[in-house]
N, C-alpha and C. Protein backbone atom coordinates (compact mmCIF):
# COMPACT_ATOMS: atom_id res chain seq x y z
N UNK A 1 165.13 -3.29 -29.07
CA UNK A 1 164.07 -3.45 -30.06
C UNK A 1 162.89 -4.16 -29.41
N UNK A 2 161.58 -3.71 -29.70
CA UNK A 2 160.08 -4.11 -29.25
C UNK A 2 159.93 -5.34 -29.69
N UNK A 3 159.21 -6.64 -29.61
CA UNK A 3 158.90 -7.17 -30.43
C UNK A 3 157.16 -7.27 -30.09
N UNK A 4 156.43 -7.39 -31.26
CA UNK A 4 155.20 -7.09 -30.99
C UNK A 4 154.64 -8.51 -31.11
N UNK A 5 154.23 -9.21 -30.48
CA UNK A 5 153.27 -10.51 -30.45
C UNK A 5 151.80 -10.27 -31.46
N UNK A 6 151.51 -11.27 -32.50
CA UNK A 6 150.55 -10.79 -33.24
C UNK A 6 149.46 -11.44 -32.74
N UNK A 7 149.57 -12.72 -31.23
CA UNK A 7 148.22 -13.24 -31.00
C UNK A 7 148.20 -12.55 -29.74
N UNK A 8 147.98 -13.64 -28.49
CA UNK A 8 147.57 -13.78 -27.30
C UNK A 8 146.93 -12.41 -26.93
N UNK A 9 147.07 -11.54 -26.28
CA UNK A 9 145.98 -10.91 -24.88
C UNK A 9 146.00 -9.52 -25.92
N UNK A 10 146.87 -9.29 -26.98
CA UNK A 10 147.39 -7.80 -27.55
C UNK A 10 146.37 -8.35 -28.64
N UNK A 11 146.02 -9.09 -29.29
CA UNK A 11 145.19 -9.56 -30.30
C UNK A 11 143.72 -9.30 -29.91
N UNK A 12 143.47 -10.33 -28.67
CA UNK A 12 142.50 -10.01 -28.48
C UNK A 12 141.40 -8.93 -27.89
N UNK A 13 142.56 -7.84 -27.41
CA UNK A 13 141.96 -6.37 -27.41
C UNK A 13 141.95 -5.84 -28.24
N UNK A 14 142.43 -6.06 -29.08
CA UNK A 14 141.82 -5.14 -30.06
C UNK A 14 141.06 -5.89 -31.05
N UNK A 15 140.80 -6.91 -31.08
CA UNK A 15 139.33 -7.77 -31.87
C UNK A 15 138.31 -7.15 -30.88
N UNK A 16 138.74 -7.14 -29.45
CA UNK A 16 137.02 -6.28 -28.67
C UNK A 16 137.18 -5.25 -28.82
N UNK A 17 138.39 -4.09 -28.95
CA UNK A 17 138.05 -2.81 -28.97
C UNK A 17 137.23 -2.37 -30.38
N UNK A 18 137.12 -2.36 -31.41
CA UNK A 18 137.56 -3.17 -32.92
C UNK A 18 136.26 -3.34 -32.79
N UNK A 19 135.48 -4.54 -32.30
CA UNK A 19 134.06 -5.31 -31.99
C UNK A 19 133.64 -4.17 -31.81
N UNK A 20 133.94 -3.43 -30.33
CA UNK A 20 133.23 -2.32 -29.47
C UNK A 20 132.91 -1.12 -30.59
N UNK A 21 133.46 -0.72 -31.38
CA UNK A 21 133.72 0.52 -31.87
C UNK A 21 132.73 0.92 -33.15
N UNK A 22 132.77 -0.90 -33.82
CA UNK A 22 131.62 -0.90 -35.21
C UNK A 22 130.49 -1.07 -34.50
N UNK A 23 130.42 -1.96 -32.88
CA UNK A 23 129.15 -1.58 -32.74
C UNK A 23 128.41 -0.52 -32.11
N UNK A 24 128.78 0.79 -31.63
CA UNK A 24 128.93 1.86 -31.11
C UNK A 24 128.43 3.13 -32.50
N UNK A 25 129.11 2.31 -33.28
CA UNK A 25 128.94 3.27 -34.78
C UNK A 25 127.80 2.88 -35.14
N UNK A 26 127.31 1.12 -34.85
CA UNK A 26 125.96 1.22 -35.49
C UNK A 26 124.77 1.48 -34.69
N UNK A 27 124.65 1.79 -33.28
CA UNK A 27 124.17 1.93 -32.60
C UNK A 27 123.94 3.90 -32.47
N UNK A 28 124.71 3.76 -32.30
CA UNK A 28 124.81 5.80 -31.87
C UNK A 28 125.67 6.54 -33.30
N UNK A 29 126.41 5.95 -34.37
CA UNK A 29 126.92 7.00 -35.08
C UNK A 29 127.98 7.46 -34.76
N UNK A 30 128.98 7.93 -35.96
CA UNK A 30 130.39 8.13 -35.74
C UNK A 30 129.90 9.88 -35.02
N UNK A 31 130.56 9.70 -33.91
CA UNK A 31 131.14 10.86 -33.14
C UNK A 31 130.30 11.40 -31.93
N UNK A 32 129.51 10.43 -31.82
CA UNK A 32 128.51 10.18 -30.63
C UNK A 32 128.89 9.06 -29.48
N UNK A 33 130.27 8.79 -29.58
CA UNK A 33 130.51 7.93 -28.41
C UNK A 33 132.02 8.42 -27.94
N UNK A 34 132.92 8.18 -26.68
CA UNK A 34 133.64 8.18 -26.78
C UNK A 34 134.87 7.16 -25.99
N UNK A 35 136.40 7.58 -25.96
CA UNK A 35 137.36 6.27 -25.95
C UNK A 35 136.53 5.59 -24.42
N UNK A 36 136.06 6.52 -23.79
CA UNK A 36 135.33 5.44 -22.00
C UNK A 36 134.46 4.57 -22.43
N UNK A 37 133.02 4.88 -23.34
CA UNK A 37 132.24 4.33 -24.20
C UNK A 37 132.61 2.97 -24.73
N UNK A 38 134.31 3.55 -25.66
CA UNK A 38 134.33 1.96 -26.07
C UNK A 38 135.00 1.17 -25.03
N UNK A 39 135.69 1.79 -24.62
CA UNK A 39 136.65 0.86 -23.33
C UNK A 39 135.38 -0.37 -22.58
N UNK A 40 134.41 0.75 -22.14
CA UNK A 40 133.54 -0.02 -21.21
C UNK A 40 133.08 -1.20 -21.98
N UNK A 41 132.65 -0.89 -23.33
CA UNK A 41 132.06 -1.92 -24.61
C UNK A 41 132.80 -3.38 -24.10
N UNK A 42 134.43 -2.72 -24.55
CA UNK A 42 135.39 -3.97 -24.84
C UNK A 42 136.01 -4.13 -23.29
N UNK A 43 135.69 -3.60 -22.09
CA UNK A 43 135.81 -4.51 -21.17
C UNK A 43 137.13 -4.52 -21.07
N UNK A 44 138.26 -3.38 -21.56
CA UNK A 44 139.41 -2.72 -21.01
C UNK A 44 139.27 -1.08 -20.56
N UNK A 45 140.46 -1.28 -20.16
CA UNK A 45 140.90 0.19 -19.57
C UNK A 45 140.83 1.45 -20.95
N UNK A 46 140.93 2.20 -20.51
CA UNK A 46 140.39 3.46 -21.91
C UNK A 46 142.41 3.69 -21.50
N UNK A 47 142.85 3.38 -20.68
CA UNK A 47 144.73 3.64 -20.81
C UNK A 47 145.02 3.05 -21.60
N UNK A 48 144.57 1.70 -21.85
CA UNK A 48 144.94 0.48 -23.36
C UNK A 48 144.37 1.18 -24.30
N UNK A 49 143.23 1.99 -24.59
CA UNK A 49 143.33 2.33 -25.88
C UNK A 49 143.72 3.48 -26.41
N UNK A 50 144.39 4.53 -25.48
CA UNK A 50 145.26 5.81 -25.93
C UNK A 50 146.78 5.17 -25.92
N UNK A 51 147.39 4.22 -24.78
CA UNK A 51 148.37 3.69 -25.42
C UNK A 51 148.78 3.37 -26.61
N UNK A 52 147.43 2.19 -27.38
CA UNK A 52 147.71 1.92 -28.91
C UNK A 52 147.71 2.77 -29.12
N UNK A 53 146.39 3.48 -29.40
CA UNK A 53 145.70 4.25 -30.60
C UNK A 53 146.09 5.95 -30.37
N UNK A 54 146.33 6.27 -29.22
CA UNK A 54 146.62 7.92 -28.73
C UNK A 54 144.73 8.51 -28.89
N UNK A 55 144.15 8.52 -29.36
CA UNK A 55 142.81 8.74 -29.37
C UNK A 55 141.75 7.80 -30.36
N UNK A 56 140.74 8.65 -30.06
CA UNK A 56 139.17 8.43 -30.51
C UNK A 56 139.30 7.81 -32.17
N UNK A 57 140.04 9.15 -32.97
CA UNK A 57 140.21 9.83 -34.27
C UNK A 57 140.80 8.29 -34.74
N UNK A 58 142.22 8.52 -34.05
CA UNK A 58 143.22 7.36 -34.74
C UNK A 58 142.43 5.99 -34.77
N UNK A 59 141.78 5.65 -33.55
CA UNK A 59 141.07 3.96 -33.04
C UNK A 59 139.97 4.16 -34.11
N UNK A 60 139.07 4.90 -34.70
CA UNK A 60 138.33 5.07 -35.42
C UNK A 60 138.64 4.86 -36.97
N UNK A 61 139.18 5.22 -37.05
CA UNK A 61 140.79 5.32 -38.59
C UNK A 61 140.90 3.83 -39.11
N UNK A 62 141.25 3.71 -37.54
CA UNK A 62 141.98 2.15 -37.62
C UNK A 62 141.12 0.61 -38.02
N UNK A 63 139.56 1.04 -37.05
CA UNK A 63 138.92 0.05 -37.34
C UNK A 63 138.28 0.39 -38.64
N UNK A 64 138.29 1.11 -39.25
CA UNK A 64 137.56 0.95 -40.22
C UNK A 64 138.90 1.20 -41.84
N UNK A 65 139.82 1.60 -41.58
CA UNK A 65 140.65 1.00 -42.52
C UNK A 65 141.42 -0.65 -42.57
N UNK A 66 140.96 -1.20 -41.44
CA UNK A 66 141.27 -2.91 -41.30
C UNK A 66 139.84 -3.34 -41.69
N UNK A 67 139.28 -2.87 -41.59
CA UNK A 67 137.89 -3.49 -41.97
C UNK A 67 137.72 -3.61 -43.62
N UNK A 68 137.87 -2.22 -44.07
CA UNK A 68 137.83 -1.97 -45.56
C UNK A 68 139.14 -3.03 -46.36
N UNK A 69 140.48 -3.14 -46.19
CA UNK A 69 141.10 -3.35 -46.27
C UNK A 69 140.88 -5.34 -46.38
N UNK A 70 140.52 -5.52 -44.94
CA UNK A 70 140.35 -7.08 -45.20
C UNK A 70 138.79 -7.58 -45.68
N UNK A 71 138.24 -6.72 -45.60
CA UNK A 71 137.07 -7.32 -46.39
C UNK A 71 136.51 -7.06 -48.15
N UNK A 72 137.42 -6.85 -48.63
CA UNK A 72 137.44 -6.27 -49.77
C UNK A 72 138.44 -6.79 -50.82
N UNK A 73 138.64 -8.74 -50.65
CA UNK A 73 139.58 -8.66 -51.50
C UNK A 73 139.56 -9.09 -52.61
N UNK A 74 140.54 -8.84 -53.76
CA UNK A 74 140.62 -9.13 -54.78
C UNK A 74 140.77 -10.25 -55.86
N UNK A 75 139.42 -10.73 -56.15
CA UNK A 75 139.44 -11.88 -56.72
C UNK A 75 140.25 -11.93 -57.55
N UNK A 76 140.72 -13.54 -58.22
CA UNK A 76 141.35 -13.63 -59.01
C UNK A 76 140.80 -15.18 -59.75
N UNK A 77 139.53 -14.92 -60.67
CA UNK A 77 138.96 -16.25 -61.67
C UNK A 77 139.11 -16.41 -62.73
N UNK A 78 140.17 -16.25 -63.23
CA UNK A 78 140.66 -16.39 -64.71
C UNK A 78 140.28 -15.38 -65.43
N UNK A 79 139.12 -14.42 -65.52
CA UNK A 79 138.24 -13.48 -66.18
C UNK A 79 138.01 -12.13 -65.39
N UNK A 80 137.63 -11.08 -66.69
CA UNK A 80 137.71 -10.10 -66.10
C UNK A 80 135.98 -9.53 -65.34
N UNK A 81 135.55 -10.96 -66.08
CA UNK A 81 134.08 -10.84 -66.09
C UNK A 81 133.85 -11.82 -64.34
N UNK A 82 134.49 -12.65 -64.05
CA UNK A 82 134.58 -13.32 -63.31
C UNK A 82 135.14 -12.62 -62.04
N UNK A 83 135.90 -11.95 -62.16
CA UNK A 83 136.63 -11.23 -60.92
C UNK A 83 135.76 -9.72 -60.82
N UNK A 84 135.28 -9.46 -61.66
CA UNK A 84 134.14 -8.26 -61.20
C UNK A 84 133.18 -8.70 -61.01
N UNK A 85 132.86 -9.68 -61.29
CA UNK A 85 131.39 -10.47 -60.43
C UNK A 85 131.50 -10.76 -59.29
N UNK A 86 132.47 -11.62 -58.95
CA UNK A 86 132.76 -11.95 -57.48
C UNK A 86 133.35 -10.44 -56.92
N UNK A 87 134.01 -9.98 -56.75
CA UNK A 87 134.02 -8.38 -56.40
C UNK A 87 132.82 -8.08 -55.73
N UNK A 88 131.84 -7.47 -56.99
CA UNK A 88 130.75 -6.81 -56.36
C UNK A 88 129.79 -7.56 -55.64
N UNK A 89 129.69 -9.21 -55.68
CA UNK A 89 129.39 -9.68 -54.95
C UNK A 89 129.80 -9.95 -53.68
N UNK A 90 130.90 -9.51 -53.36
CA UNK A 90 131.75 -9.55 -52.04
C UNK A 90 131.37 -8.27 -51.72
N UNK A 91 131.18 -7.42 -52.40
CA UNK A 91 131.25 -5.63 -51.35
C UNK A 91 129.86 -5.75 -50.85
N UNK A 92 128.76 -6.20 -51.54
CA UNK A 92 127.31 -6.34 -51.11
C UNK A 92 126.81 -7.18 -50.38
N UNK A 93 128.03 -8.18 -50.19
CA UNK A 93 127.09 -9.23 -49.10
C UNK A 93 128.09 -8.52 -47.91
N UNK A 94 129.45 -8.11 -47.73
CA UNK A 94 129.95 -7.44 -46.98
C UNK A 94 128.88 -6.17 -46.03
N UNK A 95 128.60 -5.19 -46.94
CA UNK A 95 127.93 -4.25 -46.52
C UNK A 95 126.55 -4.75 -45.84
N UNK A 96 126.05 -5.61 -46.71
CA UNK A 96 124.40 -6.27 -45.67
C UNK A 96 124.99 -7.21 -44.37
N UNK A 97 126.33 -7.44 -44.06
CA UNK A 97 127.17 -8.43 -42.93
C UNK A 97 126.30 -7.20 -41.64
N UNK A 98 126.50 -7.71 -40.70
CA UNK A 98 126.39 -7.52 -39.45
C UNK A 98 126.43 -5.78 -38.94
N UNK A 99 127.74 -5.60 -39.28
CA UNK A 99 128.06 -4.20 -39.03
C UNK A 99 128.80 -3.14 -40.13
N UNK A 100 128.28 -4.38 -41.25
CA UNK A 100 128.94 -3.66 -42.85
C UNK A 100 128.15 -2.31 -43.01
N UNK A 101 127.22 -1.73 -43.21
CA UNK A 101 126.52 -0.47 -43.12
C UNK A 101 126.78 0.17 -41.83
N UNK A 102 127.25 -0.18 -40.37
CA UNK A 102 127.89 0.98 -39.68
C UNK A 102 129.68 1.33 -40.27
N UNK A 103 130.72 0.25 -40.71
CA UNK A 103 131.83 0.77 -41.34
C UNK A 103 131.44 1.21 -42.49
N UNK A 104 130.61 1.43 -43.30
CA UNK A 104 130.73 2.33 -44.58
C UNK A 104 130.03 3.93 -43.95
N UNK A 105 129.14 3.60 -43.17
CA UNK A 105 129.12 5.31 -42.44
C UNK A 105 130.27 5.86 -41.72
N UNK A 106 131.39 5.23 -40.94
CA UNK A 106 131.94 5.29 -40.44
C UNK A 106 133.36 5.90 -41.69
N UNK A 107 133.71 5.39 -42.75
CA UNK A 107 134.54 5.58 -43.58
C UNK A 107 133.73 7.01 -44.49
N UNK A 108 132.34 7.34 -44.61
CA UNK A 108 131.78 8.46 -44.59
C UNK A 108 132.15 9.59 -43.93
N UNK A 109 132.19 9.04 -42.89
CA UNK A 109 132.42 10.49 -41.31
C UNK A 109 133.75 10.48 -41.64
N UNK A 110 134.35 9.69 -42.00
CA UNK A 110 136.19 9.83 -41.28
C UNK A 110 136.61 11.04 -42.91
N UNK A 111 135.96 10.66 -43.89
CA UNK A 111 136.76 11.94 -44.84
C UNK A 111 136.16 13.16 -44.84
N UNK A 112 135.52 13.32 -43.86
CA UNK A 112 135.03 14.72 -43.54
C UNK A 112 135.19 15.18 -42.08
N UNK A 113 136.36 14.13 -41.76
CA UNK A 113 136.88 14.39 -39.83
C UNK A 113 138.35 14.83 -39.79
N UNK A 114 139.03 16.02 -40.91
CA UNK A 114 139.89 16.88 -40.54
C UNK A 114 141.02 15.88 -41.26
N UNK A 115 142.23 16.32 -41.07
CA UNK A 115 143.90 15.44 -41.90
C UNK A 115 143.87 14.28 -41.70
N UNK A 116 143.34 13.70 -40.30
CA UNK A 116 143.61 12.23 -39.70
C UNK A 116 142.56 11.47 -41.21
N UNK A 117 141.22 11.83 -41.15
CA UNK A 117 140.91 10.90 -41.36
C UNK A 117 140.60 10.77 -43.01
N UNK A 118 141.43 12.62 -43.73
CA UNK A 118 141.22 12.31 -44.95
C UNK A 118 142.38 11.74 -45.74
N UNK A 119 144.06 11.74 -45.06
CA UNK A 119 144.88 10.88 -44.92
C UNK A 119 144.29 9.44 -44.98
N UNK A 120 143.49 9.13 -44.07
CA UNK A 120 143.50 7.40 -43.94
C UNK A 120 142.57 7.34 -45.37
N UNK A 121 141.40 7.92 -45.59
CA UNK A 121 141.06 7.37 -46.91
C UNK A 121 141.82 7.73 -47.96
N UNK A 122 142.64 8.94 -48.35
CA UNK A 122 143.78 8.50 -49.22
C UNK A 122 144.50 7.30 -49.31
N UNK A 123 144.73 6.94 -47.90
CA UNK A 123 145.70 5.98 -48.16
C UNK A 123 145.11 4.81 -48.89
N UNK A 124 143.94 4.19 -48.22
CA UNK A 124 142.88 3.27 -48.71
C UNK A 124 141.97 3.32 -50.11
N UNK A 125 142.11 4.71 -50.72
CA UNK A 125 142.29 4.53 -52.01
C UNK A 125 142.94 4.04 -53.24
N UNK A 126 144.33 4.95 -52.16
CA UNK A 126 145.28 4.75 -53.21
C UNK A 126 145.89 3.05 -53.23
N UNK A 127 145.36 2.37 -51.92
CA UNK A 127 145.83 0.53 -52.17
C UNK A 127 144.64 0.21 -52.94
N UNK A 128 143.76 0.65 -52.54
CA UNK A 128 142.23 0.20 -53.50
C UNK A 128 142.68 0.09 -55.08
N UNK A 129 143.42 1.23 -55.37
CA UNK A 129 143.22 1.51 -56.54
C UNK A 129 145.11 0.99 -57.49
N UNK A 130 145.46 0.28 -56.39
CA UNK A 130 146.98 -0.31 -57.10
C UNK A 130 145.67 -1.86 -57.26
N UNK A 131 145.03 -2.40 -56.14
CA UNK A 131 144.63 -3.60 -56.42
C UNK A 131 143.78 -3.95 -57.59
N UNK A 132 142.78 -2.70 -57.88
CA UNK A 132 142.13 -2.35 -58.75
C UNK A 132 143.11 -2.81 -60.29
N UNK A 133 143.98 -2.10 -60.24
CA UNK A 133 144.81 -2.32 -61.61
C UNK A 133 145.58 -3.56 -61.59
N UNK A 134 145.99 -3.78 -60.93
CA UNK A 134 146.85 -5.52 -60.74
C UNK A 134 145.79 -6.25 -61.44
N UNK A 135 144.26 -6.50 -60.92
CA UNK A 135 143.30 -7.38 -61.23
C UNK A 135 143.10 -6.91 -63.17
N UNK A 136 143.27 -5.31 -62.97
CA UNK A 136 142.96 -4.99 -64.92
C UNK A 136 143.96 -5.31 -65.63
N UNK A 137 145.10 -5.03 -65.04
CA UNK A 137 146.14 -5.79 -65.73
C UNK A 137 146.10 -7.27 -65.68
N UNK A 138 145.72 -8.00 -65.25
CA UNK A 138 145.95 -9.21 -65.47
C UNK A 138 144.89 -9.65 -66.90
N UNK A 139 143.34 -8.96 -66.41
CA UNK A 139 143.17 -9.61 -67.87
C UNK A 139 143.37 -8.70 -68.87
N UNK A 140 144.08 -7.10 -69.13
CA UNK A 140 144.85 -7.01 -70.00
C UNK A 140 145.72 -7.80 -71.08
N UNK A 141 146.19 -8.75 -69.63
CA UNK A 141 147.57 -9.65 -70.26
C UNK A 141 147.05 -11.08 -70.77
N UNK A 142 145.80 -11.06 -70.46
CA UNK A 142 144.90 -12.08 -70.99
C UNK A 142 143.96 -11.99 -72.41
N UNK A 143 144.40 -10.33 -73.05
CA UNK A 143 144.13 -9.83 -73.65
C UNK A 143 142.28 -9.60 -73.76
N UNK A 144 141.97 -9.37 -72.87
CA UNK A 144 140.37 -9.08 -72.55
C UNK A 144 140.38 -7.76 -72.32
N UNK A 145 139.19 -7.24 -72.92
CA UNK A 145 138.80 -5.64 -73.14
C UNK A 145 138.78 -5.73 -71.30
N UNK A 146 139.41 -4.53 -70.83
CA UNK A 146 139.27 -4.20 -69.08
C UNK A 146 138.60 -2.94 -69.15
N UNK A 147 138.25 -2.61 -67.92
CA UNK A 147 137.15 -1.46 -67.79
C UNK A 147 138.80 -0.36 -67.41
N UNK A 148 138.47 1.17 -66.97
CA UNK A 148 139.55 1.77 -65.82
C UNK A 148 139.20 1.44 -64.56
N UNK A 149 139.97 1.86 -64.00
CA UNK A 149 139.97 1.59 -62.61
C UNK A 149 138.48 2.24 -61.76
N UNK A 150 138.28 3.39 -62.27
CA UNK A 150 137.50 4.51 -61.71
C UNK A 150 136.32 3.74 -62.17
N UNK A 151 136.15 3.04 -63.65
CA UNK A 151 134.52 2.61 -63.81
C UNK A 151 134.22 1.63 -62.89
N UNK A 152 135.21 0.90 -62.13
CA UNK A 152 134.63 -0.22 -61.13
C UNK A 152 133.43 0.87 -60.17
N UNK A 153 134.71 2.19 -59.72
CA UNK A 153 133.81 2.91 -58.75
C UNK A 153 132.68 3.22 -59.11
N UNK A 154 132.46 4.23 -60.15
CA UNK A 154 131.64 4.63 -60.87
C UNK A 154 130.01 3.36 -61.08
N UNK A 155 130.20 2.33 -61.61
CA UNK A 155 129.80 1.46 -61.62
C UNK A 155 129.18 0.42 -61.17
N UNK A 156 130.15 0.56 -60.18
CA UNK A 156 130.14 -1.23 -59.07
C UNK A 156 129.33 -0.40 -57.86
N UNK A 157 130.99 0.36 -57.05
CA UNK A 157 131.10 0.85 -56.34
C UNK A 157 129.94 1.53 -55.71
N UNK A 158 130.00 2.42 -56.62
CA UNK A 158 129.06 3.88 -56.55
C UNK A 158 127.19 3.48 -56.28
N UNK A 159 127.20 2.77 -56.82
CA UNK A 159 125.57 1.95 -56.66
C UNK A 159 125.70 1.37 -55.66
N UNK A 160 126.61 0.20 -55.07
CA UNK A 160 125.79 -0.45 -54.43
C UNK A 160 125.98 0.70 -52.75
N UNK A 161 126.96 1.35 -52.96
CA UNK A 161 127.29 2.27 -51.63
C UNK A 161 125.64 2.94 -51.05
N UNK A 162 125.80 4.13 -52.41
CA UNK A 162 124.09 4.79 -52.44
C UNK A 162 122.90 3.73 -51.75
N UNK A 163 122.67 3.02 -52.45
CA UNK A 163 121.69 1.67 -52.21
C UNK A 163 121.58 1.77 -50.80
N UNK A 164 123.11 0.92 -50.29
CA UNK A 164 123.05 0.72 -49.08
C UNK A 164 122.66 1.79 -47.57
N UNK A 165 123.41 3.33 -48.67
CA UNK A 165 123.55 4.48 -47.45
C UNK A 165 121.91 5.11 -47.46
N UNK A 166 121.20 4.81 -48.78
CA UNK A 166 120.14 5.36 -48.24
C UNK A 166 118.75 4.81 -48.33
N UNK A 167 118.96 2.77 -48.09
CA UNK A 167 118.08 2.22 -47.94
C UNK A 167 117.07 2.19 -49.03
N UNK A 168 117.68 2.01 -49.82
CA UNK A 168 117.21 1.54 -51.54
C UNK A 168 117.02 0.27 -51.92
N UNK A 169 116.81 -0.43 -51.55
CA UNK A 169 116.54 -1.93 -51.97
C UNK A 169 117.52 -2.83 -51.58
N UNK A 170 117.32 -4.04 -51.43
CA UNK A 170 118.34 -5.15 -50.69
C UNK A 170 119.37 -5.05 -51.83
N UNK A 171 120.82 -5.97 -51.32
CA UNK A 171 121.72 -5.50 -52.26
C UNK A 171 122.41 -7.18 -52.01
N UNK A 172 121.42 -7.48 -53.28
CA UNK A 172 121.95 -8.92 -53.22
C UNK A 172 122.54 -9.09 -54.27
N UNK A 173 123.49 -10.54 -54.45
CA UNK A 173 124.40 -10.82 -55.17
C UNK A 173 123.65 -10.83 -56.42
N UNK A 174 122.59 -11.20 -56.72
CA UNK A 174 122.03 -10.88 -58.08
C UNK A 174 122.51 -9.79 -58.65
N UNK A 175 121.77 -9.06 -57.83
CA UNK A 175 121.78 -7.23 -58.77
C UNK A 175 123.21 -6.87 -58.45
N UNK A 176 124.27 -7.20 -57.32
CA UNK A 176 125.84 -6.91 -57.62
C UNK A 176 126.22 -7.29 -58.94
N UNK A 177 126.49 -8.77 -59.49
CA UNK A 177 126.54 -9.24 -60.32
C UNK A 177 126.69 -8.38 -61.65
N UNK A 178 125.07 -8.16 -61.56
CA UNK A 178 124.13 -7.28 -62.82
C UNK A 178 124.98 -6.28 -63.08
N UNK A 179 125.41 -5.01 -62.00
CA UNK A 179 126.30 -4.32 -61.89
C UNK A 179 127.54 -4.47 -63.06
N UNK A 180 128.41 -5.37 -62.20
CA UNK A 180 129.30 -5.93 -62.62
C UNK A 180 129.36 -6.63 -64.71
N UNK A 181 128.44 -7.28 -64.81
CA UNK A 181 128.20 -7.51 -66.32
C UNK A 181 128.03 -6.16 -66.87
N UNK A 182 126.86 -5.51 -66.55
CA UNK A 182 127.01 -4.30 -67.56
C UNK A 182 128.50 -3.31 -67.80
N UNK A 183 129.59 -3.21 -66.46
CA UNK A 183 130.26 -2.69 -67.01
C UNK A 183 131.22 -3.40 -67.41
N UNK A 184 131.40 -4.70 -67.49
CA UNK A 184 131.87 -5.80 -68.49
C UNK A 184 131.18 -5.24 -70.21
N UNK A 185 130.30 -5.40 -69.85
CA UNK A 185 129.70 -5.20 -71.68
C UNK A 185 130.26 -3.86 -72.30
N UNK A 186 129.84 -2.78 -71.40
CA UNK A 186 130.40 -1.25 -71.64
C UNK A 186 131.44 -1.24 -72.21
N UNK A 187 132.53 -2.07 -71.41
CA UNK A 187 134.16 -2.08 -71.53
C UNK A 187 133.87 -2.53 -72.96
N UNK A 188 133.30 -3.71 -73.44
CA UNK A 188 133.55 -4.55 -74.71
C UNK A 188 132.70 -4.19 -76.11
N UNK A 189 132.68 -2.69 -75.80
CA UNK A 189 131.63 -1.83 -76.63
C UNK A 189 132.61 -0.70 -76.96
């Protein structure tokens, strides 16, 4: 049996490959670079990253379903009004972060890059959308009017994405917020 070490030298290649890859995406665009490209970025061998990853597709997959995944999490403030505020205030200061607008192009390209990469956003839906309901169920059980799952997207989601993908106005926690209340009110209508 393997055992896999979660820090030292295996950690930190792939925080640079990982580094290398969002910034490659924001620089040149998903499918304009490749595994030598990032290797050279992150200052390993391109053998370390078909070892992990076996290719381009998968290492691409990867950084941007760890990305989505840990930057996206699910508040929990007593309210349903409270946890969709902080929410959409987390996806919008996320997306204006550093290399938050190259992983949301990057999660763009990947569900229109063949089984690999419409698999990985299934998959990242379908946790999106168990976390999504855990948070509605809770203030369900708090007995507070909850939105569905889909109006977060619809709603939250869906605006501040647009905004961001086609350079529509800053996407600050104000107007997340704003977001967020109206489909609070909707729900309680």
């Amino acid at each position: 049996m393997t055992v896999r070490r979660t820090g030292g030298r295996s950690a930190r290649v792939r925080d640079a490959v990982h580094r290398a890859v969002a910034e490659l995406v924001a620089e040149r665009g998903h499918g304009a670079f490749s595994v030598a490209d990032v290797a050279a970025r992150a200052g390993v061998a391109d053998t370390s990253i078909y070892r992990r990853w076996g290719g381009l597709e998968a290492l691409v997959t990867d950084v941007a379903m760890t990305r989505l995944a840990a930057d996206f999490p699910m508040p929990d403030t007593g309210s349903v009004a409270g946890d969709l505020r902080a929410y959409a205030e987390g996806v919008a200061r996320d997306v204006r972060g550093p290399d938050g607008l190259a992983v949301l192009r990057l999660v763009v390209a990947l569900s229109t890059a063949g089984p690999e990469g419409l698999a990985a956003r299934d998959r990242f839906v379908a946790e999106r959308g168990r976390q999504f309901e855990a948070m509605l169920e809770r203030a369900r059980e708090r007995g507070e009017p909850a939105p569905e799952a889909l109006d977060i997207v619809d709603h939250i989601l869906a605006p501040l994405y647009v905004r961001a993908l086609f350079g529509l106005g800053d996407l600050t926690p104000g107007h997340a917020a704003e977001l967020a209340d109206r489909l609070v009110a909707q729900s309680r209508s």
